[in-house]
Protein backbone atom coordinates (compact mmCIF):
# COMPACT_ATOMS: atom_id res chain seq x y z
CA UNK A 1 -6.32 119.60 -262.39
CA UNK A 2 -5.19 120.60 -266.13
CA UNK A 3 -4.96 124.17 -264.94
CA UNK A 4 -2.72 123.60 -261.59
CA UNK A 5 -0.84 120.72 -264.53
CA UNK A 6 -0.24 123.46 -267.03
CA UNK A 7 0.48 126.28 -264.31
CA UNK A 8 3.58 123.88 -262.78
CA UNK A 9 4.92 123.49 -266.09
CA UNK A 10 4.94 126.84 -266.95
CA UNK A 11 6.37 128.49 -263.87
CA UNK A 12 8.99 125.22 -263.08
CA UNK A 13 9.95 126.12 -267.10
CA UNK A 14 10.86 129.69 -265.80
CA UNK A 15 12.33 129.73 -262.99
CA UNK A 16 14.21 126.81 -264.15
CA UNK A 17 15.77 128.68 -267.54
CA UNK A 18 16.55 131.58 -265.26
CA UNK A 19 17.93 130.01 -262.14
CA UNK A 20 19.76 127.86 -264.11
CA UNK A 21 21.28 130.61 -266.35
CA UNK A 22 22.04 132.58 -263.07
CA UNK A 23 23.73 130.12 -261.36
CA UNK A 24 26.04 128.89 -264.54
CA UNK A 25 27.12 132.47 -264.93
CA UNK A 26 28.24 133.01 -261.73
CA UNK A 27 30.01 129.32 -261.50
CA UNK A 28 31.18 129.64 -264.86
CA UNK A 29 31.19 133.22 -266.32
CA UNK A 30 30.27 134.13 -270.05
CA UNK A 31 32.98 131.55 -271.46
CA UNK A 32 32.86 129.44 -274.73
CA UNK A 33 31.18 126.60 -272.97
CA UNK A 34 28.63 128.72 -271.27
CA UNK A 35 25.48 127.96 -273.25
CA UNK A 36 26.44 124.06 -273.34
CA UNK A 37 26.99 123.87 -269.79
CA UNK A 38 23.44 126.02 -269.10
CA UNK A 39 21.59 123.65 -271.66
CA UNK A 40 22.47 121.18 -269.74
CA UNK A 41 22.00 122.81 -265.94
CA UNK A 42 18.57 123.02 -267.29
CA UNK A 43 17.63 120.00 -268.83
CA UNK A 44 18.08 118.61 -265.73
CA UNK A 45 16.82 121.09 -263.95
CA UNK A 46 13.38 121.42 -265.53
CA UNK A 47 12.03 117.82 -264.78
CA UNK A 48 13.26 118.17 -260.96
CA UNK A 49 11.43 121.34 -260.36
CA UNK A 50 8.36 120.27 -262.19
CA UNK A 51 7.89 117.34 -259.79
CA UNK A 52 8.74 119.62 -256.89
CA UNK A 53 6.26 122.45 -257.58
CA UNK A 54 3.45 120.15 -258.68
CA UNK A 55 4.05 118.19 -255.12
CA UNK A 56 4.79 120.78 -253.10
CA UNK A 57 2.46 123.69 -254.41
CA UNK A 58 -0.44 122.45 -252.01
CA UNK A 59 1.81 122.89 -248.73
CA UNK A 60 2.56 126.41 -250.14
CA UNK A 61 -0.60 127.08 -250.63
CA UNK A 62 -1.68 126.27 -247.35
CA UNK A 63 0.81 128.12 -245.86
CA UNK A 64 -0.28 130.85 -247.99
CA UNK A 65 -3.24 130.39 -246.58
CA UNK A 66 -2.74 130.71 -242.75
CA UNK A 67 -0.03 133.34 -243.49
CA UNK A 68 -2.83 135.80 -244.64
CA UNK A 69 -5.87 134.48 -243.03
């Protein structure tokens, strides 16, 4: 359990910073307010996706699963 804990945070921490950063630059562009408004983006972003991936990674995983069984 700490390992599947410490995986979700990790990887939601990621793809969170860099989804986050993608989508503000191409709402936003490289302006003054850019790395306020993708702070932010993320902040709230981060929590969300933690509590999806740690709930959803067993489905995936499944379907991982019968996908290559």
């Amino acid at each position: 359990m700490k390992h599947r804990i410490i995986f979700t945070l990790i990887m939601s921490f990621l793809l969170s910073i860099l989804m986050t950063l993608w989508v503000t630059y191409l709402n936003l562009g490289l302006g003054a307010n850019f790395v306020n408004s993708w702070l932010h983006a993320f902040v709230l972003a981060w929590p969300a996706a933690a509590i999806i991936s740690f709930v959803a990674s067993p489905l995936a995983l499944r379907l991982t699963n019968l996908l290559l069984k």
